[in-house]
Each structure stands twice: as structure tokens, then as C-alpha cells.
Protein backbone atom coordinates (compact mmCIF):
# COMPACT_ATOMS: atom_id res chain seq x y z
CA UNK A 1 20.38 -31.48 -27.21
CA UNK A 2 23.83 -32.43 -26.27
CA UNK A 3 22.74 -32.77 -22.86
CA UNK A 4 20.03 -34.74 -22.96
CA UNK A 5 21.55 -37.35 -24.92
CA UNK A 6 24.60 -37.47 -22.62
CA UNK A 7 22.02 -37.71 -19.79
CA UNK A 8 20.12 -40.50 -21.40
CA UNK A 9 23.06 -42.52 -22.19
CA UNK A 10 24.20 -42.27 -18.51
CA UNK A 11 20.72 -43.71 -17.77
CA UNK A 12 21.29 -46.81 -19.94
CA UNK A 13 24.33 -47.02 -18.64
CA UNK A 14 23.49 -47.30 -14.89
CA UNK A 15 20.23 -49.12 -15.03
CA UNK A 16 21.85 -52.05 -17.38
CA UNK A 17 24.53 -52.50 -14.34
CA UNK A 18 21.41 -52.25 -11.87
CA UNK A 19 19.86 -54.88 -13.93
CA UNK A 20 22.51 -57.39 -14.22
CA UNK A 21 23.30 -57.24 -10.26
CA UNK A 22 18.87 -57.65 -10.17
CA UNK A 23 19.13 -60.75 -12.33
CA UNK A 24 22.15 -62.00 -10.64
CA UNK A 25 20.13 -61.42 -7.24
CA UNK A 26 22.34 -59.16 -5.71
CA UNK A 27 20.43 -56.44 -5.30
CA UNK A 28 16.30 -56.31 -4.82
CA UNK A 29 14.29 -54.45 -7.01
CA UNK A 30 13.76 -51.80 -3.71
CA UNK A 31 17.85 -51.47 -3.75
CA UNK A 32 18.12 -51.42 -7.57
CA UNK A 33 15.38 -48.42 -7.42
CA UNK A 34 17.48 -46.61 -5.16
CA UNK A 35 20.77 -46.46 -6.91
CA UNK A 36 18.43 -45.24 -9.79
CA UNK A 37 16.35 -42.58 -7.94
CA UNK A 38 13.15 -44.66 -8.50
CA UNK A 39 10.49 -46.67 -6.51
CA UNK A 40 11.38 -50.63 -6.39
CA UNK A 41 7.89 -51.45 -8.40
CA UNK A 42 8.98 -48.65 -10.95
CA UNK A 43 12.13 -50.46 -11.74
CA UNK A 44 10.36 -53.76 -11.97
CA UNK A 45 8.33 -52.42 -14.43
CA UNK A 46 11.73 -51.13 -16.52
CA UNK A 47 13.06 -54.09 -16.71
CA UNK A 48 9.86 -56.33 -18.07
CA UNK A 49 10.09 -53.41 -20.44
CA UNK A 50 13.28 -53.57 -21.39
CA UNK A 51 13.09 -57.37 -21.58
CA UNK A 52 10.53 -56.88 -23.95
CA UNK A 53 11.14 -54.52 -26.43
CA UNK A 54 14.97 -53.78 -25.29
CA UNK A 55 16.66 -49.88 -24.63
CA UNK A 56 13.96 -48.40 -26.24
CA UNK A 57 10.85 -49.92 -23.64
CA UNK A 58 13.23 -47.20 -21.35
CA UNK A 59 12.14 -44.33 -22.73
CA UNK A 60 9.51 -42.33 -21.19
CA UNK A 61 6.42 -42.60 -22.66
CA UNK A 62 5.00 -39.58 -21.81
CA UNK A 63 7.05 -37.82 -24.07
CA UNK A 64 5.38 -36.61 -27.34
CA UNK A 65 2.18 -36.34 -25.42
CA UNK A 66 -0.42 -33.85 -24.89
CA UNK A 67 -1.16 -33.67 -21.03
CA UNK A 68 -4.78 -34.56 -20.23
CA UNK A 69 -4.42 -31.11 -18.05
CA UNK A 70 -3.33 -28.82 -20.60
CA UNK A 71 -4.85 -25.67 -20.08
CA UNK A 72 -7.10 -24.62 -22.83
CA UNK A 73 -6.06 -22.65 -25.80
CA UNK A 74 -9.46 -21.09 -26.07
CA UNK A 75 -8.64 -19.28 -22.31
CA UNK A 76 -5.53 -18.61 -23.33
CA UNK A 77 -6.36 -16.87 -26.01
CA UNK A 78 -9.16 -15.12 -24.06
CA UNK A 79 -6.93 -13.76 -21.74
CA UNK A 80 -4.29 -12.60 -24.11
CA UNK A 81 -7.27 -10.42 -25.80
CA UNK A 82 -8.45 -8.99 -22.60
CA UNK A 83 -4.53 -8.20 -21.90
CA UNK A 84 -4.65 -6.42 -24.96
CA UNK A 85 -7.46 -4.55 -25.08
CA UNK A 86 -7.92 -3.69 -21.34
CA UNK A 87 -5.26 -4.93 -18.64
CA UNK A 88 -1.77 -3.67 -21.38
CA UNK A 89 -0.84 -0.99 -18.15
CA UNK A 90 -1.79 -3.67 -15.23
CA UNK A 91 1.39 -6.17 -14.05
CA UNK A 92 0.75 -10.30 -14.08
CA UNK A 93 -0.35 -10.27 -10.73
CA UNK A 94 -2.62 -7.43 -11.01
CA UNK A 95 -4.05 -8.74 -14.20
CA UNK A 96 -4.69 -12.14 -12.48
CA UNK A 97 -6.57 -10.54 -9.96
CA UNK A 98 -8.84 -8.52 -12.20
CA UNK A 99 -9.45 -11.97 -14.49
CA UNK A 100 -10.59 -14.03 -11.49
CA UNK A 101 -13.05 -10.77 -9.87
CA UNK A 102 -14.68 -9.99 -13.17
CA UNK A 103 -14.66 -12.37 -15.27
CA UNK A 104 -15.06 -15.58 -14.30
CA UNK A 105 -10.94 -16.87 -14.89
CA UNK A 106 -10.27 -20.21 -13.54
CA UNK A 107 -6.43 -20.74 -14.46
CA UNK A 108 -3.72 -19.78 -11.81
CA UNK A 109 -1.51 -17.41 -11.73
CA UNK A 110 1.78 -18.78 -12.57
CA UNK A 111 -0.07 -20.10 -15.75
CA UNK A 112 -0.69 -16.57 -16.92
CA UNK A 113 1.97 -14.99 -16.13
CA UNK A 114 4.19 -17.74 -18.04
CA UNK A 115 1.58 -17.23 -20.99
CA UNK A 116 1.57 -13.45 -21.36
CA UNK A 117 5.77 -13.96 -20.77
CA UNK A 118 5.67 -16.29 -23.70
CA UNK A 119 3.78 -14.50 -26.16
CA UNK A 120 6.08 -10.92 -25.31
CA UNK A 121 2.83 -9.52 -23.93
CA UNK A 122 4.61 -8.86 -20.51
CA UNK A 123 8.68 -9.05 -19.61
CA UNK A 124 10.45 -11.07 -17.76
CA UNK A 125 11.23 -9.56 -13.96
CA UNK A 126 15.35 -8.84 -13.66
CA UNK A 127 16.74 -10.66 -11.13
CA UNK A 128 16.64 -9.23 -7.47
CA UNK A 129 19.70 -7.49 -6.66
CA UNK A 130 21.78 -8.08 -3.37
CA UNK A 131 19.58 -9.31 0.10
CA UNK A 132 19.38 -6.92 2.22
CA UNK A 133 17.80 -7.30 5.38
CA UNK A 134 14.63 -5.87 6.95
CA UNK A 135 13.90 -3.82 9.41
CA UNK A 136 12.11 -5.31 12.48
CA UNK A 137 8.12 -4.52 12.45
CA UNK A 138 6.46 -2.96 15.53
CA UNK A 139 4.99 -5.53 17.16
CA UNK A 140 1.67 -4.04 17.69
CA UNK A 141 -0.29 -1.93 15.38
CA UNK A 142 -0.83 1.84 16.67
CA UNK A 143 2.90 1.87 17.28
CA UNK A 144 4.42 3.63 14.73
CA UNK A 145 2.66 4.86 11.90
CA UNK A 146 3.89 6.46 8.27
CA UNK A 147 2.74 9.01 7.00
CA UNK A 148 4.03 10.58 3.15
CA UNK A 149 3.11 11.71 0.24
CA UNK A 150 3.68 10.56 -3.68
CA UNK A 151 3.20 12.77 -6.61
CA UNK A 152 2.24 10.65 -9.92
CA UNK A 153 -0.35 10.88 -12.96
CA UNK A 154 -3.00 8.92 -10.26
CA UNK A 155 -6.06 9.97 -12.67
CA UNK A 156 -4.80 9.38 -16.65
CA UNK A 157 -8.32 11.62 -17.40
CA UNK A 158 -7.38 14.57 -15.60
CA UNK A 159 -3.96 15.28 -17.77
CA UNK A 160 -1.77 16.29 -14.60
CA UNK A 161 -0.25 14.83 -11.45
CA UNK A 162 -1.75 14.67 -7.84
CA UNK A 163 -0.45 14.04 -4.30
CA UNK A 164 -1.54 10.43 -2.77
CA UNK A 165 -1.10 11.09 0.66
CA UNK A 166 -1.60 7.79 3.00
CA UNK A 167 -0.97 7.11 6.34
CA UNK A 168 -0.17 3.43 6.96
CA UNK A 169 1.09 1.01 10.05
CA UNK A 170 3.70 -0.07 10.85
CA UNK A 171 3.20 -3.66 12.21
CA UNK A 172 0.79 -4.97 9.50
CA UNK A 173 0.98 -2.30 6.55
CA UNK A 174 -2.45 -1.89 6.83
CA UNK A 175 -3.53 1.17 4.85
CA UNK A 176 -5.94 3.57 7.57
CA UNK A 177 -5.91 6.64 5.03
CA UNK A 178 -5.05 7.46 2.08
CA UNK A 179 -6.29 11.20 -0.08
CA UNK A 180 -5.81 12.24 -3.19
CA UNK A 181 -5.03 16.25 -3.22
CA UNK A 182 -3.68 18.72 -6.01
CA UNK A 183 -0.74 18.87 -3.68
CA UNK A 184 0.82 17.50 -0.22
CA UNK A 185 0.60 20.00 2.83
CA UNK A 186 -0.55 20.97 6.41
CA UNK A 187 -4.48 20.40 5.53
CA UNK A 188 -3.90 16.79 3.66
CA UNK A 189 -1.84 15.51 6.56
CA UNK A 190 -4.92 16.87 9.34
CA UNK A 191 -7.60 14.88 7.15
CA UNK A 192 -5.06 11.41 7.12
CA UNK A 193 -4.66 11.88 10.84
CA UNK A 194 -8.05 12.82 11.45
CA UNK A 195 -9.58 9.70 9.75
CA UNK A 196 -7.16 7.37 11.19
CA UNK A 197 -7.64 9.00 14.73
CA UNK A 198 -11.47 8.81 14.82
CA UNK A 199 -11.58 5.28 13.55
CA UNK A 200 -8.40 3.42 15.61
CA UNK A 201 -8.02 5.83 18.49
CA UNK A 202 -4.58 7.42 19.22
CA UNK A 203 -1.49 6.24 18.75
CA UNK A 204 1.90 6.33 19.84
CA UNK A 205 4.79 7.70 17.20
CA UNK A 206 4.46 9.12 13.89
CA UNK A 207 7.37 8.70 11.30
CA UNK A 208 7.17 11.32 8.06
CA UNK A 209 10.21 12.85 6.22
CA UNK A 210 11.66 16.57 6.85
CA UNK A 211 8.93 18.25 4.82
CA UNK A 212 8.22 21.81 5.56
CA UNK A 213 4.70 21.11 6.59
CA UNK A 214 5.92 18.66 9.61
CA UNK A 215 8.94 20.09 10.53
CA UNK A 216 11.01 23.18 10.45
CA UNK A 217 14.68 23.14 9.54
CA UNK A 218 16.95 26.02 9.32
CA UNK A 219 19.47 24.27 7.38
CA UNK A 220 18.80 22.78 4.07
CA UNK A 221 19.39 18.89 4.52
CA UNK A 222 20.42 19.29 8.46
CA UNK A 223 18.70 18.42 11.48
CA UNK A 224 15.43 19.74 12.09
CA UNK A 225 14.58 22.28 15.28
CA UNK A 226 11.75 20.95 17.65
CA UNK A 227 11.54 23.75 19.36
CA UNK A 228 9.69 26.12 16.52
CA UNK A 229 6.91 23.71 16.27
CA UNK A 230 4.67 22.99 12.75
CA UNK A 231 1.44 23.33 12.70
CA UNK A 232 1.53 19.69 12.37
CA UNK A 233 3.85 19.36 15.01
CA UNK A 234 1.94 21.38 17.51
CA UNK A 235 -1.12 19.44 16.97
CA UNK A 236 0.78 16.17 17.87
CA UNK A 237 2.17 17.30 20.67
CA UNK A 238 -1.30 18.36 21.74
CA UNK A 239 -2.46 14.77 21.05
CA UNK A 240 0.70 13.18 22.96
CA UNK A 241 2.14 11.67 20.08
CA UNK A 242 5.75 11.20 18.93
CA UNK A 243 6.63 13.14 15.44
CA UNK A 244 10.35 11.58 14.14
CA UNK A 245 11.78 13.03 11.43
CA UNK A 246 13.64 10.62 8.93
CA UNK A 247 17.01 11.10 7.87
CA UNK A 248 17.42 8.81 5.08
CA UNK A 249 15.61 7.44 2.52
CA UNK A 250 16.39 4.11 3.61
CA UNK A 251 14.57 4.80 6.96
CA UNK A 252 11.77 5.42 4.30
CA UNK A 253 11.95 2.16 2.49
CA UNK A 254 8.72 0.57 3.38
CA UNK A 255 6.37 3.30 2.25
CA UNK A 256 8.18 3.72 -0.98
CA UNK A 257 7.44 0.11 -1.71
CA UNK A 258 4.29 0.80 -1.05
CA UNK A 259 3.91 4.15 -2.99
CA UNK A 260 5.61 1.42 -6.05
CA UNK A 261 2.75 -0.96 -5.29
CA UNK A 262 0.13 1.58 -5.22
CA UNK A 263 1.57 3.36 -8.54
CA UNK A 264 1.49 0.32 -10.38
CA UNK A 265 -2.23 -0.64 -9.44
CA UNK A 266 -4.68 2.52 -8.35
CA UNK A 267 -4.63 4.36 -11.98
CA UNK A 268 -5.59 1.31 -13.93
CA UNK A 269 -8.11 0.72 -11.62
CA UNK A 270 -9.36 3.77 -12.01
CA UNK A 271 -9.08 4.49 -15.29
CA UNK A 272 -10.83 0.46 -15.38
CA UNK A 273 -13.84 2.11 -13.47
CA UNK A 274 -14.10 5.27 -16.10
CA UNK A 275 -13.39 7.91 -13.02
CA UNK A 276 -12.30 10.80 -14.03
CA UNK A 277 -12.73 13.28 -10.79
CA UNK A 278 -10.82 13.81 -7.43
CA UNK A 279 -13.70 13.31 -5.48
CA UNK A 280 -14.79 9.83 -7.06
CA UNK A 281 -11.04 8.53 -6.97
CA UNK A 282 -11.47 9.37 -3.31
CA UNK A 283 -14.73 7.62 -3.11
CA UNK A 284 -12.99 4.71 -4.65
CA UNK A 285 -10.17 4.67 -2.90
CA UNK A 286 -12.28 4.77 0.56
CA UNK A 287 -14.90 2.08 -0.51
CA UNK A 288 -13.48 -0.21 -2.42
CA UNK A 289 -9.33 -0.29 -3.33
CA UNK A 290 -7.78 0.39 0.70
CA UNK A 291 -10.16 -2.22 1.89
CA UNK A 292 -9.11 -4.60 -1.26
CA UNK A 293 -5.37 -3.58 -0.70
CA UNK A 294 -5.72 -4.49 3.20
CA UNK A 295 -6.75 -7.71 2.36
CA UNK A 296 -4.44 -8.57 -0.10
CA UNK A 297 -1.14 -7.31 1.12
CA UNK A 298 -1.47 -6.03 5.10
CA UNK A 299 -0.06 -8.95 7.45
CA UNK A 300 -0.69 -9.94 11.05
CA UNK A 301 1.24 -8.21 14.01
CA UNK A 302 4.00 -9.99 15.66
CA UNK A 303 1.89 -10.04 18.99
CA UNK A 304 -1.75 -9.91 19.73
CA UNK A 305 -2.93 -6.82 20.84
CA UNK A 306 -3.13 -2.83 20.06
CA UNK A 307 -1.36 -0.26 20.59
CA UNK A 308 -4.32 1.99 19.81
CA UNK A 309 -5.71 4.06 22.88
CA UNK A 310 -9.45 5.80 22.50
CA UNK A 311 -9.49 9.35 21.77
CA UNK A 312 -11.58 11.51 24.95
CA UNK A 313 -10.33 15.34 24.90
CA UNK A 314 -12.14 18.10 22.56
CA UNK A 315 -13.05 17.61 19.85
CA UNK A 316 -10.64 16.39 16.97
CA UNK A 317 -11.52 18.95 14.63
CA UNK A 318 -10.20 22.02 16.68
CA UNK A 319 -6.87 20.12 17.25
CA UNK A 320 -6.53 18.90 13.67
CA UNK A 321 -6.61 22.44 11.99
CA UNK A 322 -4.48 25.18 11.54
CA UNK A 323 -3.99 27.86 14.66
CA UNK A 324 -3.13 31.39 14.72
CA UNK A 325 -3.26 34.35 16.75
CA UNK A 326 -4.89 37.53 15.84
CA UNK A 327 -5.15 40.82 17.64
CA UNK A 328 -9.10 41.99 17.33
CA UNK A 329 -9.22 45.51 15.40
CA UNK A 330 -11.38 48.52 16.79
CA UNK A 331 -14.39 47.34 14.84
CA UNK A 332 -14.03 43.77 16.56
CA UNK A 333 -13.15 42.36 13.36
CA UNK A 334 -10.14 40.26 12.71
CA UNK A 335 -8.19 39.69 9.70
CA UNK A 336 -7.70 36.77 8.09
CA UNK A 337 -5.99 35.95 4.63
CA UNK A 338 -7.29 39.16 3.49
CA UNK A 339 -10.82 38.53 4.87
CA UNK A 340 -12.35 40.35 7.90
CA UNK A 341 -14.24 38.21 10.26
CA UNK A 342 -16.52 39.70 12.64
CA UNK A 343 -17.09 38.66 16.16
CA UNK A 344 -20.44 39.12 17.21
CA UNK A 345 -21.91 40.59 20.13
CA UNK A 346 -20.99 38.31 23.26
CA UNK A 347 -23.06 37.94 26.76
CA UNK A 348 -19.83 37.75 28.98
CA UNK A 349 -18.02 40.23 27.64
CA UNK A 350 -18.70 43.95 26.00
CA UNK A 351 -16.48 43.58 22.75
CA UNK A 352 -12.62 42.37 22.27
CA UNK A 353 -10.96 44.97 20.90
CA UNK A 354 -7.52 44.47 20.93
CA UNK A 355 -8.06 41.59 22.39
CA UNK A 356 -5.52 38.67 21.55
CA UNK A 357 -7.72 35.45 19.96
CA UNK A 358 -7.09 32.32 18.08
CA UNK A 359 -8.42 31.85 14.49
CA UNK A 360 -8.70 28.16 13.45
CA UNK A 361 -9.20 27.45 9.78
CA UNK A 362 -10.21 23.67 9.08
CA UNK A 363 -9.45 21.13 6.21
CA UNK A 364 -12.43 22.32 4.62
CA UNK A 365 -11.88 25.65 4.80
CA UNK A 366 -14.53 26.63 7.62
CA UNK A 367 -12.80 28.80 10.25
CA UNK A 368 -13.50 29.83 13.63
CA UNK A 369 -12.34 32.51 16.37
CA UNK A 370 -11.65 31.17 19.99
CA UNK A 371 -10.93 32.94 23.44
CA UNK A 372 -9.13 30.16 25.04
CA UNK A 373 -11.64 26.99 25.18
CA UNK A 374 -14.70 29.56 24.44
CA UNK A 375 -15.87 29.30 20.95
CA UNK A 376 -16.81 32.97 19.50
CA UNK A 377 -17.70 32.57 15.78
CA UNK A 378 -17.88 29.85 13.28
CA UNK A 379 -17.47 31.18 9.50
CA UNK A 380 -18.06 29.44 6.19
CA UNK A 381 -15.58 28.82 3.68
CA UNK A 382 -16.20 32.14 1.96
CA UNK A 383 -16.18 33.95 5.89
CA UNK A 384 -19.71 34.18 6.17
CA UNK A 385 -21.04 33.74 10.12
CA UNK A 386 -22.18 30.74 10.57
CA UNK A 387 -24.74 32.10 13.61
CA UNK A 388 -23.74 29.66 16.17
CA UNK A 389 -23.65 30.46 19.84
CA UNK A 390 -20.50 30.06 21.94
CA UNK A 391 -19.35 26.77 22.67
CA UNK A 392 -15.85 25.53 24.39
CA UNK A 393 -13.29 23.83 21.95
């Protein structure tokens, strides 16, 4: 209060001494405005005003007033029910977003946020601690991609925590997979690969952390040895792509801010759309929330252009699945996770006994039994023969 009536006299103050040099002619109304941080016809107007009716015509009239574009507090109060009632576990922004899509919310977003801060219904950010600054974006998407998983209580219904495994770009932070699992491994990184793969094409580097499913490191917190392979890893090099292992979490930054992003939106939305199952979170998270996510936070590449390269060798599935060798048994049966799978009779060849073949089990948990390219068996997920004649992988 102090203030404002130290400001205010300083007001009087100046614009009396602009006034007298105006009267005196020494200044024009256009210079008197100046000194005053006003237009010339603004000061004009001051001084009929203060002619008139003295220090008080000064004052601004506005003050006291209700704005003609004060939001309504029906709306207000509207929201602050929904808040309540629906939204309490969404943040301001989220919120906003929800209000506009379903139902029907006209006020911005600064408005709301200032309202819910107001009435204690949401808290006030703390301030950003010390700039740091980025790390340079590929320039083109298919450059580098991200792969990682987060463990978090994704579906409230379901009582327990679940890996969110996406796979995201580099360049834009466009989303191209992302699968909920019980838990982060070889299979959940083949289907985020897989679906990126068959919908962009191939790509040139993938970044993940030092997990045991992408790379193997005989030292606890050490470097990790290239040369004894992953499954992952062998499957990349297959494909031609670069695997680098991060060292830091640092070097992780931008997918944890993600991961903080996603945490903060994908279980109210789900819990918002009553799922309760892994398979319709998936559903959702395919058909509706990546593409909404995309839209709302990816950004354009620093060039024009992709990266991306189409995919032409076999086909994806037998490169994107786990891959052992097995030694075929007397009965020309092979052993499998304690399951026997039985090669049937073959037109090039009498039987493969002792053989040395290659078992591939898929994401799904079909498997199959290869002789090099040739395809001998397809199984089920239970290791029932599928019937299928040979075909080259």
C-alpha cells in the first residue's frame, strides 16, 4: 500500500511540472506525453481533467470496476467441480485439454490454471532450477532413436505396476511405439522395433541404457562387451543398425522427460476411459493417446527429409525374435524350454538327427525350427505343429 501511494504521488508530482511547461508552451502535448510514458492526446485529456475537477480527475477510472470481459463465475465454478470430481490427478495443462475436447470449455488456459491456483485446487510450479543447455537434435528423423522402459502404476484398476516400453525419435520426439508389458525384456523391445520398422522403414542408430536384455556387461556399472552379442544386439546387427549403450543418465535426459510427461497424463486417461485391462490400455495407447501425444508435443526436424530407409530382406518376424541353436535328438525332436518339438518328415532330407538347427521363438510365443534359410516347423504357443510346409526365412 506503501508503494502505490509513493508511486502515485510521484505521478502528481511529474505530470504537474509537465503541465506547467504545457501551459507555459514549452513543451507540446506529444513531448509532455513522453516524459510521462503516455500518448500526446492521452495527456490532453489529463489535463482538461485535472482542470476540471483538480488531482483527483488523475486517477484512473477504471479502478473499482468490473471488466466488461470478466470471465464468468458460473464457468468458473463449473470447472472447479469437474476438477474436483474428475480431473483432482490431471496437471493444469492436462486438465485444460480434457475441458476444451469434452466438454465444450471456452476459457484459456492461463485463466484456469490461475483459477484452480487461486482456490488451492492445484500448486504453484517451484521455480526452474539452473539453465542448462540442450543437447543438439538429429537433424532428420530415423537418425537416432530411444528406446527404454518405465515401471509405474500405468493402470490404477489393476493394483500393480507395469513396464511402458516406447521407442521414440530423436529429431521430433515423435512417439512410433510404445507397449505396456508386466515387465521390460528381449520380447517387448522386438515388438517396439518391429512396429516402428514395418511402419518407417529402417533406421540408422539406436540409443537404450546397459540393460541386460541389450547388452552384456561383465562388470557391474563398466563398459559393456560387443563382442558377446544380445539377442537384441544380434538382431540389429542383422538389420545394420547402430546399438549405443548410454553411460549416464544425463545422456538419458530426454526420454525421462518424456517417461515424466507420459506418467503424469496416460493413467488418468485411462482410468478417465474406465480401462481396466493390458490389452485395452494398449488399444488406447495405439488409437488414440500416441497419435494425440504426437500432435501435441512432437516438433519438426531441423532439415527436411528422412533418415528412414525401406525395409527389403526376410521377413521381419524371423529377425525380430529370439535365436538359438539346438542339436536334433535321435527321435528328431528338439528340446525347447522343457518342450519337445518334432520335426516332421522332410522331402530333401531323410531325418536330422544330430543335426545342428535354429529354434526361433517369437513375441507371441509361436516358435519355429530352421536349417539355415529353410523353414522346417512352425509350432503354436503351447508347441503344437502348426502343419506348414517348408519355407526360407
Amino acid at each position: 500500500m506503501r508503494r502505490t501511494t509513493a508511486l502515485w504521488e510521484v505521478f502528481v508530482t511529474r505530470f504537474e511540472a509537465a503541465f506547467e511547461q504545457y501551459k507555459r508552451q514549452r513543451l507540446t502535448g506529444e513531448e509532455a506525453g513522453d516524459l510521462l510514458g503516455m500518448s500526446g492526446r492521452h495527456f490532453r485529456r489529463l489535463c482538461v481533467r485535472y482542470e476540471d475537477e483538480g488531482i483527483e480527475g488523475l486517477r484512473d477510472r477504471r479502478i473499482g470496476k468490473v471488466s466488461p470481459r470478466r470471465t464468468p463465475e458460473r464457468e468458473l465454478e463449473r470447472m472447479h467441480e469437474l476438477y474436483r470430481e474428475r480431473y483432482a490427478d490431471f496437471t493444469a495443462k492436462h486438465f485444460h485439454e480434457q475441458l476444451v475436447r469434452r466438454h465444450g470449455y471456452k476459457l484459456c488456459y492461463t485463466v484456469t490454471r490461475l483459477s484452480l491456483q487461486a482456490v488451492g485446487l492445484v500448486a504453484k510450479a517451484k521455480r526452474r532450477g539452473a539453465h542448462r543447455k540442450k543437447r543438439v537434435r538429429r537433424p532428420l528423423p530415423g537418425m537416432l532413436l530411444f528406446q527404454d522402459g518405465s515401471t509405474h502404476r500405468w493402470i490404477g484398476a489393476l493394483q500393480r505396476d507395469l513396464d511402458l516400453v516406447v521407442t521414440l525419435d530423436d529429431a521430433t520426439g515423435e512417439i512410433y511405439s510404445a507397449i505396456l508389458v508386466e515387465q521390460e525384456g528381449t520380447l517387448s523391445s522386438f515388438l517396439g522395433l518391429a512396429e516402428t520398422i514395418a511402419k518407417h522403414g529402417l533406421f540408422s542408430a539406436f540409443y537404450t541404457d546397459r540393460g541386460s536384455h541389450y547388452f552384456f556387461t561383465p562388470k557391474g556399472g563398466g563398459k559393456v562387451d560387443k563382442t558377446q552379442p544380445t539377442q537384441v544386439g544380434r538382431a540389429l546387427s542383422q538389420l545394420g543398425i547402430t546399438h549405443i549403450a548410454s553411460y549416464s543418465p544425463q545422456g538419458r535426459g530426454r526420454m525421462e522427460r518424456v517417461f515424466g510427461t507420459l506418467q503424469k497424463r496416460l493413467p488418468q486417461e485411462l482410468r478417465l476411459s474406465r480401462i481396466r485391462t493390458i490389452a485395452g490400455a494398449n488399444r488406447y495407447l495405439k488409437e488414440r493417446f500416441i497419435p494425440d501425444y504426437n500432435a501435441r508435443f512432437a516438433v519438426p526436424a531441423a532439415e527436411p527429409g528422412s533418415a528412414f530407409i525401406a525395409y527389403l530382406g526376410r521377413p521381419l518376424e524371423d529377425v525380430l525374435c529370439i535365436q538359438e541353436d539346438r542339436v536334433v535328438g535321435a527321435d528328431n525332436c528338439v528340446s525347447w524350454n522343457r518342450r519337445s518339438l518334432q520335426i516332421p518328415p522332410q522331402q530333401h532330407r531323410r531325418h536330422y538327427v544330430r543335426a545342428t538347427v535354429r529354434v526361433h521363438e517369437y513375441p507371441d510365443g509361436c516358435l519355429a525350427i530352421f536349417d539355415g534359410p529353410l523353414g522346417l516347423a512352425r509350432f503354436d504357443q503351447k508347441a503344437r505343429n502348426r502343419d506348414v510346409t517348408s519355407q526360407a526365412a
